[in-house]
C-alpha atoms as a PDB file:
ATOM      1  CA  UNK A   1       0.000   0.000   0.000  1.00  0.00           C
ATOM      2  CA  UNK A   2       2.867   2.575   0.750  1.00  0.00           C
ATOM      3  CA  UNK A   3       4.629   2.246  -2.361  1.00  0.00           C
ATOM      4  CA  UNK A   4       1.463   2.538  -4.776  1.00  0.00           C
ATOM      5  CA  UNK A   5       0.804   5.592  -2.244  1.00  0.00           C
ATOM      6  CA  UNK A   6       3.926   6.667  -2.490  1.00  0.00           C
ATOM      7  CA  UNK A   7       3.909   5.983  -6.672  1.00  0.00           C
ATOM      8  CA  UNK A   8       1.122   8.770  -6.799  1.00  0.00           C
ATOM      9  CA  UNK A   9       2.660  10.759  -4.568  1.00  0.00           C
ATOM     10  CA  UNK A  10       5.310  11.086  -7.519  1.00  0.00           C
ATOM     11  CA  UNK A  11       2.754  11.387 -10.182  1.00  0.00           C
ATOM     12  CA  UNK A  12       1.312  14.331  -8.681  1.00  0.00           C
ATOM     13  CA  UNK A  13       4.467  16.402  -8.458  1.00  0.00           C
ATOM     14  CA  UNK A  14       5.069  15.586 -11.793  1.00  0.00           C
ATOM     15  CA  UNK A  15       1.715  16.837 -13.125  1.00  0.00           C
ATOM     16  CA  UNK A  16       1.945  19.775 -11.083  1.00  0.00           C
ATOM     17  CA  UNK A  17       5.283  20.719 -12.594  1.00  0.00           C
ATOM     18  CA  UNK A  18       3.904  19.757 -16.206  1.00  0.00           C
ATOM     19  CA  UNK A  19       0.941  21.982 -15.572  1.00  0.00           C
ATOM     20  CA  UNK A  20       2.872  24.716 -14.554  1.00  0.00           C
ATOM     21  CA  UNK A  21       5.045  24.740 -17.131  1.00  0.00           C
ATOM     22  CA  UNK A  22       2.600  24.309 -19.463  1.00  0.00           C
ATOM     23  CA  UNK A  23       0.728  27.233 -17.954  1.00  0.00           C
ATOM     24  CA  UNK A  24       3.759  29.873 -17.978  1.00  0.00           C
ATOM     25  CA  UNK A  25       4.260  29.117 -21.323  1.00  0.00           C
ATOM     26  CA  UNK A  26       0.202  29.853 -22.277  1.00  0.00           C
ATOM     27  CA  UNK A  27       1.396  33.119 -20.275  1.00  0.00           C
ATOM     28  CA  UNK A  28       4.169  33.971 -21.986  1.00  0.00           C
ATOM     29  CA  UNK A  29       4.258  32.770 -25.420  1.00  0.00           C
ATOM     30  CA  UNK A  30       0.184  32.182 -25.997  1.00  0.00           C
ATOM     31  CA  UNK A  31      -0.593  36.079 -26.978  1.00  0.00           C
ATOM     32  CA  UNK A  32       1.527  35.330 -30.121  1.00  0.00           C
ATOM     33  CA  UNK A  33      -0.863  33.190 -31.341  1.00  0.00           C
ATOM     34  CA  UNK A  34      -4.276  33.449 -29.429  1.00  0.00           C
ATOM     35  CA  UNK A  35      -6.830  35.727 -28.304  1.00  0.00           C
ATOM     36  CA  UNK A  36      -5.845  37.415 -25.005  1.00  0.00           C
ATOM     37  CA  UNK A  37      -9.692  36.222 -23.192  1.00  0.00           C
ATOM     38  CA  UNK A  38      -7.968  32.714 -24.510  1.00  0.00           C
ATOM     39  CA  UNK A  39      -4.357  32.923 -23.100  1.00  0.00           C
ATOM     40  CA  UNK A  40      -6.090  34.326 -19.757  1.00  0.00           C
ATOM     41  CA  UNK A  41      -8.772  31.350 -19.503  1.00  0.00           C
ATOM     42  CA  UNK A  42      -5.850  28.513 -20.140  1.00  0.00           C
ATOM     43  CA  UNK A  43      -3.095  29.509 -18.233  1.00  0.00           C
ATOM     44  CA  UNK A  44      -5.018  29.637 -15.259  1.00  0.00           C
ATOM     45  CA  UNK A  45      -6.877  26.430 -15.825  1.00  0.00           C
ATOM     46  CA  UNK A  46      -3.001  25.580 -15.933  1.00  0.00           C
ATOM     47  CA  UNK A  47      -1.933  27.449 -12.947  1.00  0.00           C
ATOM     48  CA  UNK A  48      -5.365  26.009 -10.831  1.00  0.00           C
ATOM     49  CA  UNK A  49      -4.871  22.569 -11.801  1.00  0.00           C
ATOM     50  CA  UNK A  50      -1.063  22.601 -10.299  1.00  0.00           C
ATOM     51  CA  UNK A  51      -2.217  23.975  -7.254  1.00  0.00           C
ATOM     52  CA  UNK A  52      -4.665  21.007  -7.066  1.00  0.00           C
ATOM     53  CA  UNK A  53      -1.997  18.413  -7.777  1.00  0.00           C
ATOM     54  CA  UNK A  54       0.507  20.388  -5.556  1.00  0.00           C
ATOM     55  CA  UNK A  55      -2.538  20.399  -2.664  1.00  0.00           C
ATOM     56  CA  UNK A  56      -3.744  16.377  -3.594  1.00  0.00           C
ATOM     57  CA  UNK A  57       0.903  15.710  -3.087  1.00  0.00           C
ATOM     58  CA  UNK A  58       0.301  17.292   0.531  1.00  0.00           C
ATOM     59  CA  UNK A  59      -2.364  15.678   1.845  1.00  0.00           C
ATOM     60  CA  UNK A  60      -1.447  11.721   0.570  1.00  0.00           C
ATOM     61  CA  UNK A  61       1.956  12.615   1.989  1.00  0.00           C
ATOM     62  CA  UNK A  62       0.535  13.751   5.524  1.00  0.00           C
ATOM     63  CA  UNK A  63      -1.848  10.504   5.188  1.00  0.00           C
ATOM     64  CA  UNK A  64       0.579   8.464   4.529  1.00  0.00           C
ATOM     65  CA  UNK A  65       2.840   9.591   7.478  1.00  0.00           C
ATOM     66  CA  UNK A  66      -0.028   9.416   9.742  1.00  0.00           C
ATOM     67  CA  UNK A  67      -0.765   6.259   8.490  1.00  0.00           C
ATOM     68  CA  UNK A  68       2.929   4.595   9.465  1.00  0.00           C
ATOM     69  CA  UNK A  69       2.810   6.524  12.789  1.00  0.00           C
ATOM     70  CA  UNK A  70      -0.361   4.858  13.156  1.00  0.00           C
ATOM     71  CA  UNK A  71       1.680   1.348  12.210  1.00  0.00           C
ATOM     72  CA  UNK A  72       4.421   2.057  14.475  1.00  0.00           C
ATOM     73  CA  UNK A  73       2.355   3.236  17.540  1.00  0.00           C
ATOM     74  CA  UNK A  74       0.462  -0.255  16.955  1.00  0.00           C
ATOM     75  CA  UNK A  75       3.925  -1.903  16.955  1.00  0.00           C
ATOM     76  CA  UNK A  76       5.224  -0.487  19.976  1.00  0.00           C
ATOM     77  CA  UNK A  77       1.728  -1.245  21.852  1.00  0.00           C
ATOM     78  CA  UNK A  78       2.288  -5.054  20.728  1.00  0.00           C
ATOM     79  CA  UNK A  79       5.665  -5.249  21.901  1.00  0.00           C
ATOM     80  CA  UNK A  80       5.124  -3.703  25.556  1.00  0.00           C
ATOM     81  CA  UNK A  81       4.258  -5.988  28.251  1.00  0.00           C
ATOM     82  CA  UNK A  82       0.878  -6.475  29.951  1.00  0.00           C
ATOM     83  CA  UNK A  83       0.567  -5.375  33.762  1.00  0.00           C
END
């Protein structure tokens, strides 16, 4: 489970650096060959979308870490002795 977990974790990043690039360069080099209401719509469809992989990165990787304290805490519990 951690490793597909940590497998999207990865994908996630990645997408949020694609988008972002891909959204600068709407920004930058879209008014040479679209509308300005055009360039303006997709770069921040872009720009929102790697916020929302960026945000989706966080929160598995705080799960996830909660999720092997979680483990670890139920570890240590089995391994103390009973009173």
């Amino acid at each position: 489970m951690d490793e597909k977990i940590k497998t999207r974790i990865i994908l996630f990043y990645i997408g949020g650096i694609l988008n972002g690039m891909f959204g600068l360069y709407i920004v930058f080099e879209g008014p040479s060959f679209l509308q300005p209401d055009q360039v303006q719509m997709m770069s921040i469809v872009f720009l929102v979308f790697t916020i929302i992989n960026f945000y989706m990165a966080a929160f598995l990787k705080k799960k996830l870490q909660a999720h092997i304290a979680g483990a670890q805490k139920a570890k240590s519990d089995d391994r103390s002795p009973a009173s």
